[in-house]
N, C-alpha and C. Protein backbone atom coordinates (compact mmCIF):
# COMPACT_ATOMS: atom_id res chain seq x y z
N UNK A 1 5.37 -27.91 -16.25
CA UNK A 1 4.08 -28.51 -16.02
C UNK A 1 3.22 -28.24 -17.23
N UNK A 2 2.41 -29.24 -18.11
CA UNK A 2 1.89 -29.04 -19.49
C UNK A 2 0.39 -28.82 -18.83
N UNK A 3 -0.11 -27.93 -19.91
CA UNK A 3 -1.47 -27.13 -19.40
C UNK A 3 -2.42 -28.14 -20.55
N UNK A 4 -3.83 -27.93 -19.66
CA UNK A 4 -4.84 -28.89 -20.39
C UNK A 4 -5.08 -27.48 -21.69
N UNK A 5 -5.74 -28.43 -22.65
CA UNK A 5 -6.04 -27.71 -23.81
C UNK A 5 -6.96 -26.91 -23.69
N UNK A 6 -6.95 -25.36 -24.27
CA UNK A 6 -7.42 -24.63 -23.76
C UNK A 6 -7.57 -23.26 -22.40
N UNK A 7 -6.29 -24.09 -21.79
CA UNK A 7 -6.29 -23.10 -20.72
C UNK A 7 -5.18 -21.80 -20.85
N UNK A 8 -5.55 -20.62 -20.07
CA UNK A 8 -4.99 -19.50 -20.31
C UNK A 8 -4.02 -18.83 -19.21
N UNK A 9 -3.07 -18.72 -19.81
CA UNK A 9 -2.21 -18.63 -18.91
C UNK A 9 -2.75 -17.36 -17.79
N UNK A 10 -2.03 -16.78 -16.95
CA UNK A 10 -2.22 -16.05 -16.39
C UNK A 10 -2.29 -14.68 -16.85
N UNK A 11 -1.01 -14.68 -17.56
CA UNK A 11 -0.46 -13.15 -18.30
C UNK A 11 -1.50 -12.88 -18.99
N UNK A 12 -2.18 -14.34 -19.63
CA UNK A 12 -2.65 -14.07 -21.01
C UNK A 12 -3.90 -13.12 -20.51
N UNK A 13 -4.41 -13.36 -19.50
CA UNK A 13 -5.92 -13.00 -18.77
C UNK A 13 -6.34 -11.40 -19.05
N UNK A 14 -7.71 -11.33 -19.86
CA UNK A 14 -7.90 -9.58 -19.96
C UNK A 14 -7.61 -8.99 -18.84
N UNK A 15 -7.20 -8.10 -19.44
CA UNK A 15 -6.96 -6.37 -18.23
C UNK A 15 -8.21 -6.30 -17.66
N UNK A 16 -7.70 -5.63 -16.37
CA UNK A 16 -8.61 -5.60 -15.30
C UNK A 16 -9.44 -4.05 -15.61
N UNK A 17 -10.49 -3.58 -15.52
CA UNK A 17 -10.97 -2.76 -15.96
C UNK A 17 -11.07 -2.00 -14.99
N UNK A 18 -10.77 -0.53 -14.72
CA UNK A 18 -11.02 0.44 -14.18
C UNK A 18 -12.15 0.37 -13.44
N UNK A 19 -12.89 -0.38 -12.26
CA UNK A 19 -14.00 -0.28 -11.80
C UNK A 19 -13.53 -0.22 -10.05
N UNK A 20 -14.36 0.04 -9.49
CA UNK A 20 -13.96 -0.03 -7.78
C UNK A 20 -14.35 -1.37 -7.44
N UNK A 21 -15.66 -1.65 -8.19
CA UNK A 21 -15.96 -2.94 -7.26
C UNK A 21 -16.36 -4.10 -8.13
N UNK A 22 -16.51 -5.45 -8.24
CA UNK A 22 -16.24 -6.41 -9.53
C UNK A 22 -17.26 -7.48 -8.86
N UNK A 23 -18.38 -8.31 -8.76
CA UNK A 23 -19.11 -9.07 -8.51
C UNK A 23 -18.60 -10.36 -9.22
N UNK A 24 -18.88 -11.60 -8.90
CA UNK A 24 -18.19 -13.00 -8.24
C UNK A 24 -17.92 -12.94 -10.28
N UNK A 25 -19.15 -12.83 -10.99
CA UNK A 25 -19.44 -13.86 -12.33
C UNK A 25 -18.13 -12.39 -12.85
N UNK A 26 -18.09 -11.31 -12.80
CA UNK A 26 -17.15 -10.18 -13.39
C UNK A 26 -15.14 -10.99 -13.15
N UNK A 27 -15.14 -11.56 -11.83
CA UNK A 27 -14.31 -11.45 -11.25
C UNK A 27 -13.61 -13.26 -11.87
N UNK A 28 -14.75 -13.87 -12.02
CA UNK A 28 -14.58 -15.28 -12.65
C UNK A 28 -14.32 -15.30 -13.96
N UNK A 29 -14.89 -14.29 -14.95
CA UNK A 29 -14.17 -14.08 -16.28
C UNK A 29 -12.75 -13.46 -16.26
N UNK A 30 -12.58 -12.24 -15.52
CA UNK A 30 -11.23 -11.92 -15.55
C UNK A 30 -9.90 -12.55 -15.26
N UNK A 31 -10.50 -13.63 -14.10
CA UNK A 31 -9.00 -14.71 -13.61
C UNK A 31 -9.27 -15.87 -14.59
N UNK A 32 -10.62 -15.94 -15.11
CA UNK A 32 -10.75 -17.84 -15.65
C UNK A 32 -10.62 -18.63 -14.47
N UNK A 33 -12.05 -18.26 -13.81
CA UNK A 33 -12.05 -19.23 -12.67
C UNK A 33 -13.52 -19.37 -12.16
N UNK A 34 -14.00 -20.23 -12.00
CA UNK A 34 -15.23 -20.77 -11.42
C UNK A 34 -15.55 -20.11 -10.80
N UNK A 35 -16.84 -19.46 -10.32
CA UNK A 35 -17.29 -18.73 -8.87
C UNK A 35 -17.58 -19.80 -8.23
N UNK A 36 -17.97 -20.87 -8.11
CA UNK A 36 -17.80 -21.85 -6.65
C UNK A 36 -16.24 -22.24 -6.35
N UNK A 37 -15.06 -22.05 -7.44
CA UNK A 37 -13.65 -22.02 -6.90
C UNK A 37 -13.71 -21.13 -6.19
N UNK A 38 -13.89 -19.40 -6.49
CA UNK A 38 -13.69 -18.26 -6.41
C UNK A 38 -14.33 -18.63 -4.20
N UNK A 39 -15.48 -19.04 -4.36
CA UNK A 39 -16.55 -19.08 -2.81
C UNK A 39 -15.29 -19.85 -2.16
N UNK A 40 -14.86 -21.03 -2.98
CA UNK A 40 -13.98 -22.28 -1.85
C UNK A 40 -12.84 -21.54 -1.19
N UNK A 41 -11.92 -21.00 -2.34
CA UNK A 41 -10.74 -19.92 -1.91
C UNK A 41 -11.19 -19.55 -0.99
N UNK A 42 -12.11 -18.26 -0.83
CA UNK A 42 -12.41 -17.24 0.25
C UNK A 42 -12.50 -18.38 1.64
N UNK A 43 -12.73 -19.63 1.61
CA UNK A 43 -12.92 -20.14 3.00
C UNK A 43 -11.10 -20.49 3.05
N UNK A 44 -10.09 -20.93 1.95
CA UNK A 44 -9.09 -21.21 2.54
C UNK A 44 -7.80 -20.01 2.39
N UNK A 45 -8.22 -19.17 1.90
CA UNK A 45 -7.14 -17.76 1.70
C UNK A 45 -7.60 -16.54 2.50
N UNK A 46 -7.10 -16.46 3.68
CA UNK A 46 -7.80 -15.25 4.76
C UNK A 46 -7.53 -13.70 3.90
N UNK A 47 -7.07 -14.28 3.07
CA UNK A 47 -6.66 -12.84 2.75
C UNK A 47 -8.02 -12.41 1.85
N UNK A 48 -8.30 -13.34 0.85
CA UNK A 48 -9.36 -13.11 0.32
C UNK A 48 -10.73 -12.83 0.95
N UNK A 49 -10.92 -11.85 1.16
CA UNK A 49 -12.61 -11.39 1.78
C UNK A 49 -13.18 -9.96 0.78
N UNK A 50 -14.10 -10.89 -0.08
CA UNK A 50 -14.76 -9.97 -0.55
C UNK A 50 -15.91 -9.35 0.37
N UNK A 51 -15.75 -7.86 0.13
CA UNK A 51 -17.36 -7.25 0.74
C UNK A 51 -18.62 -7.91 0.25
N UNK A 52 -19.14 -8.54 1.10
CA UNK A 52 -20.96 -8.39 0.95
C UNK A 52 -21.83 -7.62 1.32
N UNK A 53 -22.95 -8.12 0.27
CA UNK A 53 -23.96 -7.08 0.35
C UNK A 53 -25.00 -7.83 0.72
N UNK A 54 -26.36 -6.85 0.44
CA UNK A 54 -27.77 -7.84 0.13
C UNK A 54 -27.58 -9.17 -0.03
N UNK A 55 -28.02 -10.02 0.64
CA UNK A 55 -28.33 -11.09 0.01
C UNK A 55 -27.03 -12.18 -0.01
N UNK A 56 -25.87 -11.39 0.62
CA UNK A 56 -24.82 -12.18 0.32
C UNK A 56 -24.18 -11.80 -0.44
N UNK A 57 -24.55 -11.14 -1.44
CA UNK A 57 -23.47 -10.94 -2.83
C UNK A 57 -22.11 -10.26 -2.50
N UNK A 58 -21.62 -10.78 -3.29
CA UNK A 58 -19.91 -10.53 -2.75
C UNK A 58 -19.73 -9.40 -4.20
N UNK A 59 -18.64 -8.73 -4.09
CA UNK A 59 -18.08 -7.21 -4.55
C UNK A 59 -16.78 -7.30 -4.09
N UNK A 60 -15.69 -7.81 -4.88
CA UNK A 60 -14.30 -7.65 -5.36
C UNK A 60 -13.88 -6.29 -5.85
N UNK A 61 -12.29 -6.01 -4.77
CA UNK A 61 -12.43 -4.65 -5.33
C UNK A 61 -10.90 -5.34 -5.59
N UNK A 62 -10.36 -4.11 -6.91
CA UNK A 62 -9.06 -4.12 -7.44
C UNK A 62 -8.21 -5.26 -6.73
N UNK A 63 -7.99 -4.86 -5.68
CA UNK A 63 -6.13 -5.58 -5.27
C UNK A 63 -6.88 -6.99 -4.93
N UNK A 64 -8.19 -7.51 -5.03
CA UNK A 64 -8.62 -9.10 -4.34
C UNK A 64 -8.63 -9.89 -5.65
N UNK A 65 -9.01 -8.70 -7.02
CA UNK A 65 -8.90 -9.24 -8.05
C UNK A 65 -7.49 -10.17 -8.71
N UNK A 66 -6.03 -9.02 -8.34
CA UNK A 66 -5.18 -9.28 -8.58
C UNK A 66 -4.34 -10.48 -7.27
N UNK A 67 -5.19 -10.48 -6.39
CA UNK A 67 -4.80 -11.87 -5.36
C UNK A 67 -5.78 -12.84 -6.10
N UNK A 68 -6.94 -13.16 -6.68
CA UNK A 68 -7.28 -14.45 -6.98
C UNK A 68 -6.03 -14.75 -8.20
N UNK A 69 -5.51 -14.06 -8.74
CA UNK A 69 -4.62 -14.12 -9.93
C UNK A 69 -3.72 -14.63 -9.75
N UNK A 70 -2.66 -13.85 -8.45
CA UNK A 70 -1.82 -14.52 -7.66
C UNK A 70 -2.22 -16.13 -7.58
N UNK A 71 -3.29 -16.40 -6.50
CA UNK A 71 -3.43 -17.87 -6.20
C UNK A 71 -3.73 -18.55 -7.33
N UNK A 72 -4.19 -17.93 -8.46
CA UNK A 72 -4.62 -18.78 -9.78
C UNK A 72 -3.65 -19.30 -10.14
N UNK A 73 -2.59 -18.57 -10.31
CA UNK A 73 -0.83 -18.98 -10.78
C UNK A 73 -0.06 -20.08 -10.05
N UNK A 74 -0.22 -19.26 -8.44
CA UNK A 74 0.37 -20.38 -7.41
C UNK A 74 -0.16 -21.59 -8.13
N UNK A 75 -1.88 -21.90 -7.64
CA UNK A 75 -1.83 -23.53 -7.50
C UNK A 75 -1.75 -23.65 -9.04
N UNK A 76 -2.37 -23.39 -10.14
CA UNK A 76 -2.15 -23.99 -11.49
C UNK A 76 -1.12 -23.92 -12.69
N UNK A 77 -0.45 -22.94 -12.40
CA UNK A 77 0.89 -22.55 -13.52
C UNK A 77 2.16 -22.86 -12.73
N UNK A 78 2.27 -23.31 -11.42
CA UNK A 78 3.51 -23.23 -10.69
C UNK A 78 3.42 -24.13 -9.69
N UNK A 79 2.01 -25.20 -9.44
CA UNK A 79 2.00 -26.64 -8.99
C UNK A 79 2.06 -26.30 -7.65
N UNK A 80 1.70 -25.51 -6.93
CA UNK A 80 1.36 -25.42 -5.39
C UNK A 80 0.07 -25.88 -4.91
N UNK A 81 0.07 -26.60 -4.14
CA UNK A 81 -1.37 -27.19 -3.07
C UNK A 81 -1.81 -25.94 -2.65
N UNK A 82 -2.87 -26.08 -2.05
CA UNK A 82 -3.63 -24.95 -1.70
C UNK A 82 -2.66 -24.71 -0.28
N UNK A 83 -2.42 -25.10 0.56
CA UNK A 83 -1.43 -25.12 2.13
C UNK A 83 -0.03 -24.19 1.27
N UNK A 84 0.49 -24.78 0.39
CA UNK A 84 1.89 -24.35 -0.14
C UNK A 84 1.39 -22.45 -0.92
N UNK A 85 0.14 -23.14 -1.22
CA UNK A 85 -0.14 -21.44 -2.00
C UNK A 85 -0.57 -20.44 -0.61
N UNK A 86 -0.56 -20.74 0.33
CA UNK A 86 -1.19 -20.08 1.84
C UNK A 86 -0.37 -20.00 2.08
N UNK A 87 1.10 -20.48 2.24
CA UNK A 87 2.37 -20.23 3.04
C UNK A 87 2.97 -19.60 1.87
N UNK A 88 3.31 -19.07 0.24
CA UNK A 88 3.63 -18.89 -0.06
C UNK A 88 3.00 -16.82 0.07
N UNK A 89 1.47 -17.09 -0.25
CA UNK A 89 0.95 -15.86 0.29
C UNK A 89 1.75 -15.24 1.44
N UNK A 90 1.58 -15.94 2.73
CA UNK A 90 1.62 -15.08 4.01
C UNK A 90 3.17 -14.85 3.78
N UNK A 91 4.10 -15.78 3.07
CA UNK A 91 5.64 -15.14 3.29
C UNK A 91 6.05 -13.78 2.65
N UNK A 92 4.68 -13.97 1.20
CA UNK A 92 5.27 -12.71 0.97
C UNK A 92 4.85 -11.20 1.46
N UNK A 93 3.24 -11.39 2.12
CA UNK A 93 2.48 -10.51 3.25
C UNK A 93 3.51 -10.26 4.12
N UNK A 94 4.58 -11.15 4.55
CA UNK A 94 5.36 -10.88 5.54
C UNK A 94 6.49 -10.28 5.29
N UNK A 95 7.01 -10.33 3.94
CA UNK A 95 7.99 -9.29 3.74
C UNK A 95 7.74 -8.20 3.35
N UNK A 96 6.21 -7.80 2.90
CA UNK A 96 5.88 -6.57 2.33
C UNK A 96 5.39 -5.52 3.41
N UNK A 97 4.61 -6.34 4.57
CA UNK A 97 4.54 -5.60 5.65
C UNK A 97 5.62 -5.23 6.71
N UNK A 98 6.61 -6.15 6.65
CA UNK A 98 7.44 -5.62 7.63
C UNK A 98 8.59 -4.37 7.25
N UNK A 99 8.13 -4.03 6.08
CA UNK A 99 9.07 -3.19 5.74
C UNK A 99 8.32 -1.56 5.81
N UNK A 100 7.12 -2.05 6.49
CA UNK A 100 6.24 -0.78 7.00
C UNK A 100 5.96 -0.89 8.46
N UNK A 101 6.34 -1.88 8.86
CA UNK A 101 6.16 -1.64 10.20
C UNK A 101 7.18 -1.70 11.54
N UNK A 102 6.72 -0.87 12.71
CA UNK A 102 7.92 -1.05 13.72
C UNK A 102 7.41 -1.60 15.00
N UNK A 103 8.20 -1.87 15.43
CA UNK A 103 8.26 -2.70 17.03
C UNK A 103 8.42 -1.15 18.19
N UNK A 104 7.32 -1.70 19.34
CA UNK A 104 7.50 -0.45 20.20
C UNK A 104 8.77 -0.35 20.68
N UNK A 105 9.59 -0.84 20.27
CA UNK A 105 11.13 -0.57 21.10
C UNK A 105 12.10 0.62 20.10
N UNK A 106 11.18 0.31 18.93
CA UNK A 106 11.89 1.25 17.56
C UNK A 106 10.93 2.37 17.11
N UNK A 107 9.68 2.83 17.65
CA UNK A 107 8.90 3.26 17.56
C UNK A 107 9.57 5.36 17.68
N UNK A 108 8.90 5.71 17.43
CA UNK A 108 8.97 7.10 17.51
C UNK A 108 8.70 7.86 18.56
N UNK A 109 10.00 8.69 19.09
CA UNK A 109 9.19 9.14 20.57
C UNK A 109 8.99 10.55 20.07
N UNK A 110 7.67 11.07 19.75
CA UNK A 110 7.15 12.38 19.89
C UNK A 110 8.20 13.19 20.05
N UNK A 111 7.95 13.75 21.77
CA UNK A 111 8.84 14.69 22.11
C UNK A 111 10.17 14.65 21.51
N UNK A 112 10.89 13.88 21.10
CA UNK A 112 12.49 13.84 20.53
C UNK A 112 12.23 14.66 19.39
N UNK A 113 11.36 14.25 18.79
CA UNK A 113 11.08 15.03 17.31
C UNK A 113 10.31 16.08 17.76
N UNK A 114 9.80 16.49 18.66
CA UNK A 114 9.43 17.80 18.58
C UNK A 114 10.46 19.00 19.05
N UNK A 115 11.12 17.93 20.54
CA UNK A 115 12.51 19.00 20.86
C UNK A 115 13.91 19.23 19.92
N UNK A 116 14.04 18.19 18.70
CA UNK A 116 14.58 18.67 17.30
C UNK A 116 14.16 19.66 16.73
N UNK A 117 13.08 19.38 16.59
CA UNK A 117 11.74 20.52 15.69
C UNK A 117 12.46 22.00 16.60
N UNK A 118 12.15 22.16 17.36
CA UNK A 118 11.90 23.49 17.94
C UNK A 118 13.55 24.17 18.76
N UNK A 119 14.01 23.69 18.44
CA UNK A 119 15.55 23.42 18.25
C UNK A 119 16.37 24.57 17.15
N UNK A 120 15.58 24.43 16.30
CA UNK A 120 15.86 24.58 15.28
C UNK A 120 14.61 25.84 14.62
N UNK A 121 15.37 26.73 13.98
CA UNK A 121 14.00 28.41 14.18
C UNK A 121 13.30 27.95 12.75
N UNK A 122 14.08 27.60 12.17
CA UNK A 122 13.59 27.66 10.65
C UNK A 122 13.62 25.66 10.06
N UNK A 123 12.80 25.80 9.06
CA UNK A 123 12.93 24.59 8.20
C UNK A 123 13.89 23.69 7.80
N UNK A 124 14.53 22.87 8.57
CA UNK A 124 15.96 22.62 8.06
C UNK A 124 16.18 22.14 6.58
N UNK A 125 17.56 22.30 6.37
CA UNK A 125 17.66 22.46 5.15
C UNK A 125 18.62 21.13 4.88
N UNK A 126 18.34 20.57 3.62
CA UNK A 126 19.40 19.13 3.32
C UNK A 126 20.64 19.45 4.02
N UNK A 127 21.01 20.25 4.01
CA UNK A 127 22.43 20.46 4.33
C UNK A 127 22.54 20.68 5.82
N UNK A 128 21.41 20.45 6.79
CA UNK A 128 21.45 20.52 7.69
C UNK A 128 22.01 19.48 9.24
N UNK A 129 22.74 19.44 9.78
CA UNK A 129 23.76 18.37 10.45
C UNK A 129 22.90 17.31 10.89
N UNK A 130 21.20 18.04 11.55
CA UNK A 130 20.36 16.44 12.33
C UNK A 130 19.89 16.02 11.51
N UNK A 131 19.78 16.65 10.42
CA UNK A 131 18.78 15.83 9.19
C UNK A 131 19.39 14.25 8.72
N UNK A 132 20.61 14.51 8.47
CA UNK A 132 21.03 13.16 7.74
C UNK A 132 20.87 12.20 9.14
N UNK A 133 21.03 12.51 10.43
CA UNK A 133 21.60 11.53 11.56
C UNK A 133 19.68 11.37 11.52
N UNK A 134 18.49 12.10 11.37
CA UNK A 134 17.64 11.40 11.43
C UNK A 134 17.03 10.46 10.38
N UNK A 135 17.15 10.37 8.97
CA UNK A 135 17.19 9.87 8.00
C UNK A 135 17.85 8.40 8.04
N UNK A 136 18.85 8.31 8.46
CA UNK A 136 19.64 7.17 8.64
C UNK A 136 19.09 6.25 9.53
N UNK A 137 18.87 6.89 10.66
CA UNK A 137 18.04 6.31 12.04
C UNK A 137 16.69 5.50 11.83
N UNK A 138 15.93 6.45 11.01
CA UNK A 138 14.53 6.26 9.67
C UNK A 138 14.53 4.48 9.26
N UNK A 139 15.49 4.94 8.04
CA UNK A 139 16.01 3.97 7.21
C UNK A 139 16.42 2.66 7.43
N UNK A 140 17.17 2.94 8.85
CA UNK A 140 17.84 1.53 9.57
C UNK A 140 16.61 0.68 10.46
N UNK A 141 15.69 1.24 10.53
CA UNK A 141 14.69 0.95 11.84
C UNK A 141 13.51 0.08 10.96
N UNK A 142 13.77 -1.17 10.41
CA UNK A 142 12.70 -1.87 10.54
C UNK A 142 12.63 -3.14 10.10
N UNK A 143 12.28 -2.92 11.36
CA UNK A 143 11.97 -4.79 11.99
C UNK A 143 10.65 -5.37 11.77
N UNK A 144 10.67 -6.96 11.72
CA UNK A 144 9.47 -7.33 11.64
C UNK A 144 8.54 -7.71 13.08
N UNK A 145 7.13 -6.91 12.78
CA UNK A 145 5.92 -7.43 13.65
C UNK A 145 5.22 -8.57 13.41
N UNK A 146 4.90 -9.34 14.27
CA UNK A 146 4.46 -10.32 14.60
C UNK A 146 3.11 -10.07 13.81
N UNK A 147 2.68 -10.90 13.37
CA UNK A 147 1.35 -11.04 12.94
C UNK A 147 -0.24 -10.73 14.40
N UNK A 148 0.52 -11.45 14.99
CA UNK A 148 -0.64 -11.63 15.92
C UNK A 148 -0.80 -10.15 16.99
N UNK A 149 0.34 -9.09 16.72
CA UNK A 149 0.00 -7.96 17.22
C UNK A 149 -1.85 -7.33 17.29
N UNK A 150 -2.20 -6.73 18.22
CA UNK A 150 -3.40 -6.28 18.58
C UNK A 150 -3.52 -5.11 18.03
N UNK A 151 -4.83 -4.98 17.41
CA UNK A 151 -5.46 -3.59 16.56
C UNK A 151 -5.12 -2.48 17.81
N UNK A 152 -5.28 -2.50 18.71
CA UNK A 152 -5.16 -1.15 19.12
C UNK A 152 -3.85 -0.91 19.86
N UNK A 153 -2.72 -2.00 19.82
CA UNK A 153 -1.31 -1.49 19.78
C UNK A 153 -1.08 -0.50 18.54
N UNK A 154 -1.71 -1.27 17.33
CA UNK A 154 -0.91 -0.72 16.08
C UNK A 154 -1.37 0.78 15.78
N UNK A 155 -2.89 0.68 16.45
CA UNK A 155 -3.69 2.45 16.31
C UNK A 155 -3.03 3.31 17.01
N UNK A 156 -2.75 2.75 18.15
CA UNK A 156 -1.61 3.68 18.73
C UNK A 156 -0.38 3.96 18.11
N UNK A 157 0.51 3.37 17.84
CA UNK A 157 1.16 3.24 16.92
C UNK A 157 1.25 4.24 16.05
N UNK A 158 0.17 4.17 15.04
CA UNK A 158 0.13 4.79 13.70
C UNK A 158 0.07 6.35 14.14
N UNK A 159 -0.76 6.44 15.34
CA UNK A 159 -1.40 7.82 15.99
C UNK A 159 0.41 8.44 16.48
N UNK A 160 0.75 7.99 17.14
CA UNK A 160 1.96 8.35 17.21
C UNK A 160 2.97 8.77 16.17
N UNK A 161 2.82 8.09 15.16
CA UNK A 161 3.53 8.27 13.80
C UNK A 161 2.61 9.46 13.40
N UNK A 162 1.45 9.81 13.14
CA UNK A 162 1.09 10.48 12.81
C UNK A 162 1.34 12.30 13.73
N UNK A 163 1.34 11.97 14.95
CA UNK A 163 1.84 13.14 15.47
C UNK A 163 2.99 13.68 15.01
N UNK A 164 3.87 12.49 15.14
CA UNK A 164 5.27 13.01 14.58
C UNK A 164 5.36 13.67 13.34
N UNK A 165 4.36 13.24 12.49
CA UNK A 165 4.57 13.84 10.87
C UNK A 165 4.12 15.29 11.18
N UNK A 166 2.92 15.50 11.73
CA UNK A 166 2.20 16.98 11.76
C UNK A 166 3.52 17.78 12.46
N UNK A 167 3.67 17.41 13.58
CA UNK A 167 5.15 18.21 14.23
C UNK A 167 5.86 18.58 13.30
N UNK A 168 6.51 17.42 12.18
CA UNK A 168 7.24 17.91 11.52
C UNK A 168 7.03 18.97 10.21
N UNK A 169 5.80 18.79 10.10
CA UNK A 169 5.56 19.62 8.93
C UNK A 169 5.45 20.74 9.27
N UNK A 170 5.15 21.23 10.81
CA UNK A 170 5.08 22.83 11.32
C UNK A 170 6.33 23.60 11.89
């Protein structure tokens, strides 16, 4: 696909500067992109939500910077519609999250890991027989969640995962 004269590729685009938070005109020099593109996106890329402030003003932090970049590429260096650059987003949201997340059927049951834990007097050691059979178990266990899962399945969830870690660290 031949680029109009003048335009910059993606790669070519300055480094992103060490800041937490990047306002619309900061965030429009760094991709080479319009802030009324930058406003339109945010209504058709859910992913894109910059924080506002006062007045409205929007505040881009790091990783929204490097998603307008993403979609900059999609639709103009690689010929995707805005629909094709939205399904190309969420497929890859969908392989990056599911490889962090589990289904309550694969989920962690506490007590198993605590009656391992206490099983056992001391810290087990690599060389220890349940270690590898739980590692494996770990490793093999993950499936993909549905998008439309509910915030406070997943808090539970995480809260559960999180018990399990403290157990294990004592």
């Amino acid at each position: 696909m031949s680029q109009p004269q003048g335009y910059v590729l993606t790669q070519d685009l300055p480094a992103i500067p060490a800041k937490r938070y990047f306002t619309i005109g900061e965030v429009s020099l760094l991709c080479g992109v319009r802030s009324y593109v930058l406003r339109y996106w945010e209504q058709e890329f859910e992913q894109l939500r910059p924080m506002k402030r006062r007045g409205n003003r929007r505040y881009y932090q790091h990783h929204e910077v490097l998603l307008v970049r993403t979609i900059r590429a999609l639709l103009y260096e690689q010929g995707y519609t805005i629909q094709g650059a939205r399904q190309q987003l969420d497929a890859k949201n969908g392989d990056d999250a599911s490889s962090f997340e589990l289904l309550a059927d694969n989920a962690i049951d506490v007590n198993d890991v605590k009656d391992a834990h206490d099983a056992s007097d001391t810290r087990p050691s690599d060389d220890d027989a349940s270690l590898p059979a739980t590692k494996t178990t770990l490793k093999q266990t993950r499936p993909h969640v549905p998008a439309d899962i509910s915030a406070d399945w997943r808090d539970d969830l995480l809260a559960q995962l999180r018990t399990a870690r403290d157990l294990l660290k004592h």
